[in-house]
N, C-alpha and C. Protein backbone atom coordinates (compact mmCIF):
# COMPACT_ATOMS: atom_id res chain seq x y z
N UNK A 1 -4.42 -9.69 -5.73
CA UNK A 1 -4.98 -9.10 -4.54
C UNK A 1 -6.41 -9.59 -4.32
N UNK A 2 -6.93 -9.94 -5.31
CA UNK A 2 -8.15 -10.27 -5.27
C UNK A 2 -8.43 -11.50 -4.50
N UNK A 3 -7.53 -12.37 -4.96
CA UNK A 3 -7.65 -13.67 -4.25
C UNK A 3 -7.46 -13.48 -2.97
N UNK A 4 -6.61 -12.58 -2.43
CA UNK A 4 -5.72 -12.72 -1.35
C UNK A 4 -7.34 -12.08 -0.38
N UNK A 5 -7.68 -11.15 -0.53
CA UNK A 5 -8.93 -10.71 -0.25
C UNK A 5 -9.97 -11.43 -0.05
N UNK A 6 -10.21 -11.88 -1.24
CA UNK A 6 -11.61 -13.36 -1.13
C UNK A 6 -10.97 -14.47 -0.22
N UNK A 7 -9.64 -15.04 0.12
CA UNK A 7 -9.78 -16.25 1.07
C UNK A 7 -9.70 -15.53 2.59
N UNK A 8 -9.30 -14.22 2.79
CA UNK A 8 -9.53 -13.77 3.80
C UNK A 8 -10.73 -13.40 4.26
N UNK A 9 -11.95 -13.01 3.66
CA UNK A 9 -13.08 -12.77 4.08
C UNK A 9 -13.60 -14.00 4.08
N UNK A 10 -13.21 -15.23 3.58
CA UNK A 10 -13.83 -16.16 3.28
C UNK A 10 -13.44 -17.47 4.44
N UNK A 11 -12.23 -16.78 4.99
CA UNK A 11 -11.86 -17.36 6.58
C UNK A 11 -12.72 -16.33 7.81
N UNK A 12 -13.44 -15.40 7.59
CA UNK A 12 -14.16 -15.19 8.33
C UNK A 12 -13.42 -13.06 8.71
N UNK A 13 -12.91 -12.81 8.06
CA UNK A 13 -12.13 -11.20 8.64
C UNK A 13 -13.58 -10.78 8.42
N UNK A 14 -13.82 -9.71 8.67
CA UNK A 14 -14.66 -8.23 8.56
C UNK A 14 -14.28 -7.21 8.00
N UNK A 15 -12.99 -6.99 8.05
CA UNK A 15 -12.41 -5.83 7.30
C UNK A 15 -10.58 -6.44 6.80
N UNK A 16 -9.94 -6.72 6.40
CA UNK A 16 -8.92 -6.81 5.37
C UNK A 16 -8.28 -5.53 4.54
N UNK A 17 -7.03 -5.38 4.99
CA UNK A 17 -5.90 -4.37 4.66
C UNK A 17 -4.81 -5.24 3.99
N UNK A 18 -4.65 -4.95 2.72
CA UNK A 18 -3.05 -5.18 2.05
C UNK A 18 -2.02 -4.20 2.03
N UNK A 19 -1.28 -4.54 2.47
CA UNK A 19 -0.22 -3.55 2.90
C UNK A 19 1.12 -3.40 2.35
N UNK A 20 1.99 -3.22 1.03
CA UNK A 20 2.73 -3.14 0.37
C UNK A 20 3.96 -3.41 1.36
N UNK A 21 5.04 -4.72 0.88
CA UNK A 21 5.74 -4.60 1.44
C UNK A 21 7.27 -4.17 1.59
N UNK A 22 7.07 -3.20 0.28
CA UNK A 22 8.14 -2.02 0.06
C UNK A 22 7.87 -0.51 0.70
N UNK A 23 7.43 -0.75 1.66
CA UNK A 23 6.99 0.93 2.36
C UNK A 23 7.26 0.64 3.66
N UNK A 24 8.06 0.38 4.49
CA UNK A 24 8.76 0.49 5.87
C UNK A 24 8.31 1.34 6.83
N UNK A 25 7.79 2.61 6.31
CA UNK A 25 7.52 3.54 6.91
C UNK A 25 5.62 3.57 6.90
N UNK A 26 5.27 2.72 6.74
CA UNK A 26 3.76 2.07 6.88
C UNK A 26 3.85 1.33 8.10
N UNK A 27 3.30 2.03 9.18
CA UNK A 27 2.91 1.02 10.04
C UNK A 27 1.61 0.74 10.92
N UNK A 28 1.49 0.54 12.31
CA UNK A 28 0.05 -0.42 12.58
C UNK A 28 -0.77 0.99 12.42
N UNK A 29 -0.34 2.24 12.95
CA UNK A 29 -1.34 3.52 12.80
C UNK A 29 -1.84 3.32 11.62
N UNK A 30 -1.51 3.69 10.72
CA UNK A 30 -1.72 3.61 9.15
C UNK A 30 -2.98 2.57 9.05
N UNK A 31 -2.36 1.01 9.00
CA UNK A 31 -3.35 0.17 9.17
C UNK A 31 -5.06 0.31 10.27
N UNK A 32 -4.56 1.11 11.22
CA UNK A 32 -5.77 0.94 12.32
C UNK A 32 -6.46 2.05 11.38
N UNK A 33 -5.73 3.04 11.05
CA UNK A 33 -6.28 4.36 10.52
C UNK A 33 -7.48 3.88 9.24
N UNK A 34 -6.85 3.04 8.74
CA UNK A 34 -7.82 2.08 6.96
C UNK A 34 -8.88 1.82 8.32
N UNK A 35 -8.98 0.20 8.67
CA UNK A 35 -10.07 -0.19 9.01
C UNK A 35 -10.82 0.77 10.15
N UNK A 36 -10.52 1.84 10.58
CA UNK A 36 -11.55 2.92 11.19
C UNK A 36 -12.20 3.83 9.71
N UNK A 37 -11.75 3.95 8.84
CA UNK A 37 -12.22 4.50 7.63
C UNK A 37 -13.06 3.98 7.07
N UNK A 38 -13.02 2.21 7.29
CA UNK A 38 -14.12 1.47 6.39
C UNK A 38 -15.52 1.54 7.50
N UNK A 39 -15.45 2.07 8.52
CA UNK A 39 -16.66 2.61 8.98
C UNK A 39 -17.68 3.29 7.53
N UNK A 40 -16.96 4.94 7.35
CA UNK A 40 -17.52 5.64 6.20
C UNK A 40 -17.52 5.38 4.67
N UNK A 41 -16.20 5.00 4.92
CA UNK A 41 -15.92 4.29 3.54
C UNK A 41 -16.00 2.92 2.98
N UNK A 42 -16.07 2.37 1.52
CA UNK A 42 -16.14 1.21 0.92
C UNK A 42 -14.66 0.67 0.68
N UNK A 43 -13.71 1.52 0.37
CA UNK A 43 -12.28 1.49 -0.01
C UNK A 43 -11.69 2.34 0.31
N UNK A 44 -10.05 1.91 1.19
CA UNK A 44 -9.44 2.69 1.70
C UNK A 44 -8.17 2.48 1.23
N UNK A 45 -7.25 3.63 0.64
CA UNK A 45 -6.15 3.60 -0.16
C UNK A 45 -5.16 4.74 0.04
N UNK A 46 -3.62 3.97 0.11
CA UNK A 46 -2.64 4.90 0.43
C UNK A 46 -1.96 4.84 -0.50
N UNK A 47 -1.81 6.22 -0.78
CA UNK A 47 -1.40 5.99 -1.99
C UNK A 47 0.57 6.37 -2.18
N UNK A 48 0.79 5.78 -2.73
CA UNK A 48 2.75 6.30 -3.10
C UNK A 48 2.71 7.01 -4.09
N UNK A 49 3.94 7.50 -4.00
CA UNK A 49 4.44 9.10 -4.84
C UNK A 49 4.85 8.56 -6.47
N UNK A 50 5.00 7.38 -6.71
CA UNK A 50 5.36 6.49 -7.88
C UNK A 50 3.49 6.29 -9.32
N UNK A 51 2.68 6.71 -8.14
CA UNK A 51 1.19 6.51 -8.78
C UNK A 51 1.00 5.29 -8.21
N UNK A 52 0.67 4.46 -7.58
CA UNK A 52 0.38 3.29 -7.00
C UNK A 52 0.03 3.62 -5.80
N UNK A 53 -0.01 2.05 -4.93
CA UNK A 53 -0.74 2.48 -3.50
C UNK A 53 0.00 1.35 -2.86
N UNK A 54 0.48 1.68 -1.35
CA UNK A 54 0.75 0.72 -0.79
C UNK A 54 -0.20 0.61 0.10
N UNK A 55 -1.25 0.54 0.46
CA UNK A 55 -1.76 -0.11 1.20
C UNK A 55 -3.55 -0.07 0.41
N UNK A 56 -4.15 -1.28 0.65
CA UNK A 56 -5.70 -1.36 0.35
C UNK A 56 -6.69 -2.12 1.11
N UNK A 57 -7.47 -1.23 1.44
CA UNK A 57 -8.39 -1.97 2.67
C UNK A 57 -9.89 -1.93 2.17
N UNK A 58 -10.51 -3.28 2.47
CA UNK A 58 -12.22 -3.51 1.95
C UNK A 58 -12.88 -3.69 3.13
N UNK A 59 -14.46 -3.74 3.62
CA UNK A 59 -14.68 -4.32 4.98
C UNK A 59 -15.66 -5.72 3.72
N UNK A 60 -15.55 -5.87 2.65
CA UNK A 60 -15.81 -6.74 2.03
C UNK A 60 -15.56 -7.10 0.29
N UNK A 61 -15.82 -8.47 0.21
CA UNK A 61 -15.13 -8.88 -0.97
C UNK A 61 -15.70 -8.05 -2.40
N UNK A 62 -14.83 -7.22 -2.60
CA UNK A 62 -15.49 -6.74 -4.02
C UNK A 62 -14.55 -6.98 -5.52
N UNK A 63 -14.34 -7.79 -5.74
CA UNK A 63 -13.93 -8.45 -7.09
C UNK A 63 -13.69 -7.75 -8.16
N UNK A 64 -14.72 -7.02 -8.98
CA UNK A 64 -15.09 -5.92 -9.96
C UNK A 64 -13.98 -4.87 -9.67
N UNK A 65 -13.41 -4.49 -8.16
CA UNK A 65 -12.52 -3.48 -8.26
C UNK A 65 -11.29 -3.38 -8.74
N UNK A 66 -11.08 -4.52 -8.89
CA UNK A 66 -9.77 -5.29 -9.56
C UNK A 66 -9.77 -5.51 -10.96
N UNK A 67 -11.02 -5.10 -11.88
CA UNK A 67 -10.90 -5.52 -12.95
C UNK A 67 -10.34 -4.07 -13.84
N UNK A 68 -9.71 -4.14 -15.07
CA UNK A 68 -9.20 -3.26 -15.72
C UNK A 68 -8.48 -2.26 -15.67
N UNK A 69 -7.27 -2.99 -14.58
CA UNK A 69 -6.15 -1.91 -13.92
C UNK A 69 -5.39 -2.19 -14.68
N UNK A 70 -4.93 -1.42 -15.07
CA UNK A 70 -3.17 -1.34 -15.22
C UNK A 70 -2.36 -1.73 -14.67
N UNK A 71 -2.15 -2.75 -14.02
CA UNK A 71 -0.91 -3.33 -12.93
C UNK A 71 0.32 -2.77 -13.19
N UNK A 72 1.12 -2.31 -12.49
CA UNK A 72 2.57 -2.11 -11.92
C UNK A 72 2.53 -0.80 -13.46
N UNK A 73 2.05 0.22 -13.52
CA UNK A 73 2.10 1.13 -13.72
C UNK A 73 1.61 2.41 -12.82
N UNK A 74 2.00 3.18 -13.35
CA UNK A 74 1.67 4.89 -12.62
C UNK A 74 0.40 4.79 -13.11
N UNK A 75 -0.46 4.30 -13.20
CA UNK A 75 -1.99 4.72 -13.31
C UNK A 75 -2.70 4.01 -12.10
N UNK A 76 -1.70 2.83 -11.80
CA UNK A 76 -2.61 2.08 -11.20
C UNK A 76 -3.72 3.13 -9.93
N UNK A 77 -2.84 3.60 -9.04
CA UNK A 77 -4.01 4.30 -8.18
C UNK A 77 -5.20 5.05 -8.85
N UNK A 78 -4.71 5.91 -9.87
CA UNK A 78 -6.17 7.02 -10.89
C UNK A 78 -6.75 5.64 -11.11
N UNK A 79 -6.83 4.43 -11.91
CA UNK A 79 -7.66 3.54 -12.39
C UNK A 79 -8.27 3.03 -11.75
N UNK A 80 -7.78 2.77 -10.50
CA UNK A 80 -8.63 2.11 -9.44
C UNK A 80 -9.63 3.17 -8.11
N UNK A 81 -9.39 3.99 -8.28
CA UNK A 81 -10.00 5.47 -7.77
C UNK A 81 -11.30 5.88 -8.85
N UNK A 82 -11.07 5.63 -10.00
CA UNK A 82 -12.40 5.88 -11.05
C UNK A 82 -12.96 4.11 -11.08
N UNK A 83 -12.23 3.17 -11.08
CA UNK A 83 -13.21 2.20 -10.85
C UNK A 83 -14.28 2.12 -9.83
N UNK A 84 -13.02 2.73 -8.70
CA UNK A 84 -14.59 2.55 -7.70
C UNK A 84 -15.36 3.49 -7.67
N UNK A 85 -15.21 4.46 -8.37
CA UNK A 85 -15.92 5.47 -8.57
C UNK A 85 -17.00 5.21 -9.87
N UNK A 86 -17.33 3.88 -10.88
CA UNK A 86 -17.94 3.80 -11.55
C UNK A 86 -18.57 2.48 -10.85
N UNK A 87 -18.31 1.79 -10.12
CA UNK A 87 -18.88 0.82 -9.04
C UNK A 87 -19.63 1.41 -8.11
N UNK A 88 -19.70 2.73 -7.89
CA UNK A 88 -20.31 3.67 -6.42
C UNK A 88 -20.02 3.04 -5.61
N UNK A 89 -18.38 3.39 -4.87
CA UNK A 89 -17.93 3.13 -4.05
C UNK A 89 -17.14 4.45 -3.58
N UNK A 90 -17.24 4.65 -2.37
CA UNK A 90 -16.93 5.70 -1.64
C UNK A 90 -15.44 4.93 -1.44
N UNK A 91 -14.50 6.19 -1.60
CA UNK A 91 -13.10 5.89 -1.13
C UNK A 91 -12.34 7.01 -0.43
N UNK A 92 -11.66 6.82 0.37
CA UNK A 92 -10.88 7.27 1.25
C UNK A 92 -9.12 7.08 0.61
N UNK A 93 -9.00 7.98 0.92
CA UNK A 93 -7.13 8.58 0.89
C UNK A 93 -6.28 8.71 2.03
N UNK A 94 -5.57 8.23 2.67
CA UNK A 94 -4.27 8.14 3.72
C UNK A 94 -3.58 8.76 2.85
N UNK A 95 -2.92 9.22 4.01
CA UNK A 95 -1.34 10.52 3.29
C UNK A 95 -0.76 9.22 2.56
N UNK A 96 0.10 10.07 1.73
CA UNK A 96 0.95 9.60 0.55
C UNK A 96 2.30 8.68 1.57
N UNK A 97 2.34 7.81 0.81
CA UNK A 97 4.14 7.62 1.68
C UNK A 97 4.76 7.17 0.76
N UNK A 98 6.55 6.57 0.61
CA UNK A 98 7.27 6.45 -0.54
C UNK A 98 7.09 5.10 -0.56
N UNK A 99 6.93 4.52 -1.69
CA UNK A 99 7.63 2.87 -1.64
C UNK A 99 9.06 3.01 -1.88
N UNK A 100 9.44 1.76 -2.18
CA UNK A 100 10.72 1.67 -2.25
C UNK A 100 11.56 0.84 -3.29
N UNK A 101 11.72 1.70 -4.19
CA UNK A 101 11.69 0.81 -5.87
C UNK A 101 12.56 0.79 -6.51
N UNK A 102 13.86 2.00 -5.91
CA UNK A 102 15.60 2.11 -6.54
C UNK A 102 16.17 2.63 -5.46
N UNK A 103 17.00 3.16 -6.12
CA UNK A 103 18.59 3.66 -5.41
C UNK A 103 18.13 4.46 -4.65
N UNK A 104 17.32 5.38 -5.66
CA UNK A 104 17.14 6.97 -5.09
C UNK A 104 16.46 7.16 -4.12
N UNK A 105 14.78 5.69 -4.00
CA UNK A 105 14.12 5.46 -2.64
C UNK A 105 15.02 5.46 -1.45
N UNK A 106 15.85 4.42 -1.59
CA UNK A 106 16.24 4.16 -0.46
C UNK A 106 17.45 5.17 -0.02
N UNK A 107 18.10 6.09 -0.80
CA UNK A 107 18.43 7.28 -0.29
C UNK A 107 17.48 8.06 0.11
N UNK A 108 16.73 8.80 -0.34
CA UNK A 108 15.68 9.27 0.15
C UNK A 108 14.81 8.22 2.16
N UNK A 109 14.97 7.46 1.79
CA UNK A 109 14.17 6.63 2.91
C UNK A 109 15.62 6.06 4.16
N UNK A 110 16.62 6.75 3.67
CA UNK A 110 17.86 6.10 4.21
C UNK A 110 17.54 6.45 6.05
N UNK A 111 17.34 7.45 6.05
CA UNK A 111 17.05 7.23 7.90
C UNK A 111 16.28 6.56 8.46
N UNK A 112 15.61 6.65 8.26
CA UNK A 112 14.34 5.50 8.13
C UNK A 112 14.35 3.96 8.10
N UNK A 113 15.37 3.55 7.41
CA UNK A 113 15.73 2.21 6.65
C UNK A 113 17.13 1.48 7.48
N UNK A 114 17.87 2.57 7.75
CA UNK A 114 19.06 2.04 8.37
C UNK A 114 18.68 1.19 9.72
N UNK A 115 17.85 1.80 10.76
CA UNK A 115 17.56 1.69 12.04
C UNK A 115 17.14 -0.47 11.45
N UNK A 116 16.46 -0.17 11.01
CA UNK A 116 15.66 -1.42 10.30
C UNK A 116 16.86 -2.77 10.33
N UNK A 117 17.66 -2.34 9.28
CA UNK A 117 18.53 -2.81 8.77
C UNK A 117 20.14 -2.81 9.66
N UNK A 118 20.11 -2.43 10.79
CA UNK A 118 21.12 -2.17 12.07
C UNK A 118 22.06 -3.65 12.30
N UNK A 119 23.32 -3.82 11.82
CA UNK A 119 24.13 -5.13 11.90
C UNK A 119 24.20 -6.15 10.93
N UNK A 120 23.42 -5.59 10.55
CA UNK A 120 23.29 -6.72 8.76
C UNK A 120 23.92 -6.68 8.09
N UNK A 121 24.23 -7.43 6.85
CA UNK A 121 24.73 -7.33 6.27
C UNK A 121 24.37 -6.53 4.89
N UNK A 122 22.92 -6.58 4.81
CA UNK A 122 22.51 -5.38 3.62
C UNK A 122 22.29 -4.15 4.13
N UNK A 123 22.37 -3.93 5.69
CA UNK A 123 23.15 -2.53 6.09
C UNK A 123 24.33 -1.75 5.26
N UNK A 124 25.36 -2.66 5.31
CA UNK A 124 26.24 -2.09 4.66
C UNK A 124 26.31 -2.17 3.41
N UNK A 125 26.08 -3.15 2.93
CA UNK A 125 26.09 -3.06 1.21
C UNK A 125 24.98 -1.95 0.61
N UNK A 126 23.55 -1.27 1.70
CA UNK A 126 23.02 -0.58 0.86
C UNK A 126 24.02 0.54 0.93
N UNK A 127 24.32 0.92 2.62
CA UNK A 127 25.05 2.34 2.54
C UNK A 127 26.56 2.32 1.52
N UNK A 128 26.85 1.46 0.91
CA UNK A 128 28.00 1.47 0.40
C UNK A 128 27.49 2.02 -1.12
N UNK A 129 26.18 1.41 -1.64
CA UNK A 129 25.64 1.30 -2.87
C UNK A 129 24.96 2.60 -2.53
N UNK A 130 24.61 3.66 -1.82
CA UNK A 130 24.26 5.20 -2.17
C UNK A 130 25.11 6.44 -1.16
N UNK A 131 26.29 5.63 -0.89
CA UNK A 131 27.28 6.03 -0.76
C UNK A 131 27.30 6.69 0.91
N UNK A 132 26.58 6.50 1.43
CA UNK A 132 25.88 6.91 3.00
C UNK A 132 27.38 6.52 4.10
């Protein structure tokens, strides 16, 4: 993420949102909602019900926030919430939303997901695979 961050500010953005692309139910509100936050805030983070975050927004490159996470664990959001909190960085919270990481997500996310997925062919193979 870090990189992905540094060549974007470094092509010229002002503010930069990563946006998880297992959360469907994330959309441009969400995003407009981050970069109106980096008004007050340094870091803006949504966080999922798994301990992680799908979405992360900077209005600049901060490097250090990335250091000593836990990647692709349930800490990751607490670790990166006290990092920037030992960096003095003000952070902001967007409501929670689900990612989408098994069976049970995408039952759970199934109304949601079908509309998406309308004539496809992993239309039917998901509803077949949680029995919908």
């Amino acid at each position: 993420m870090f990189v992905a961050f540094a060549s974007a500010f470094a092509a010229g953005a002002r503010r930069v949102a990563i946006v998880g692309t297992d959360v469907p139910s994330c959309g441009r509100e969400h995003v407009a909602e981050a970069f109106r936050s980096l008004d007050a805030h340094d870091v803006v983070l949504g966080p999922t019900n798994d301990g992680g975050y799908y979405l992360i927004a900077l209005d600049r490159p901060r490097p250090a926030l990335f250091q000593s996470i836990p990647w692709s664990t349930a800490s990751v959001l607490p670790a990166t919430v006290e990092r920037a909190g030992v960096l003095g960085l003000g952070v902001r919270m967007l409501d929670p939303l689900r990612d989408i990481d098994t069976l049970d997500d995408v039952r759970a996310e199934w109304p949601g997901l079908r509309p998406l997925l309308a004539g496809t062919r992993l239309e039917q193979e998901l509803a077949n695979a949680i029995g919908a």
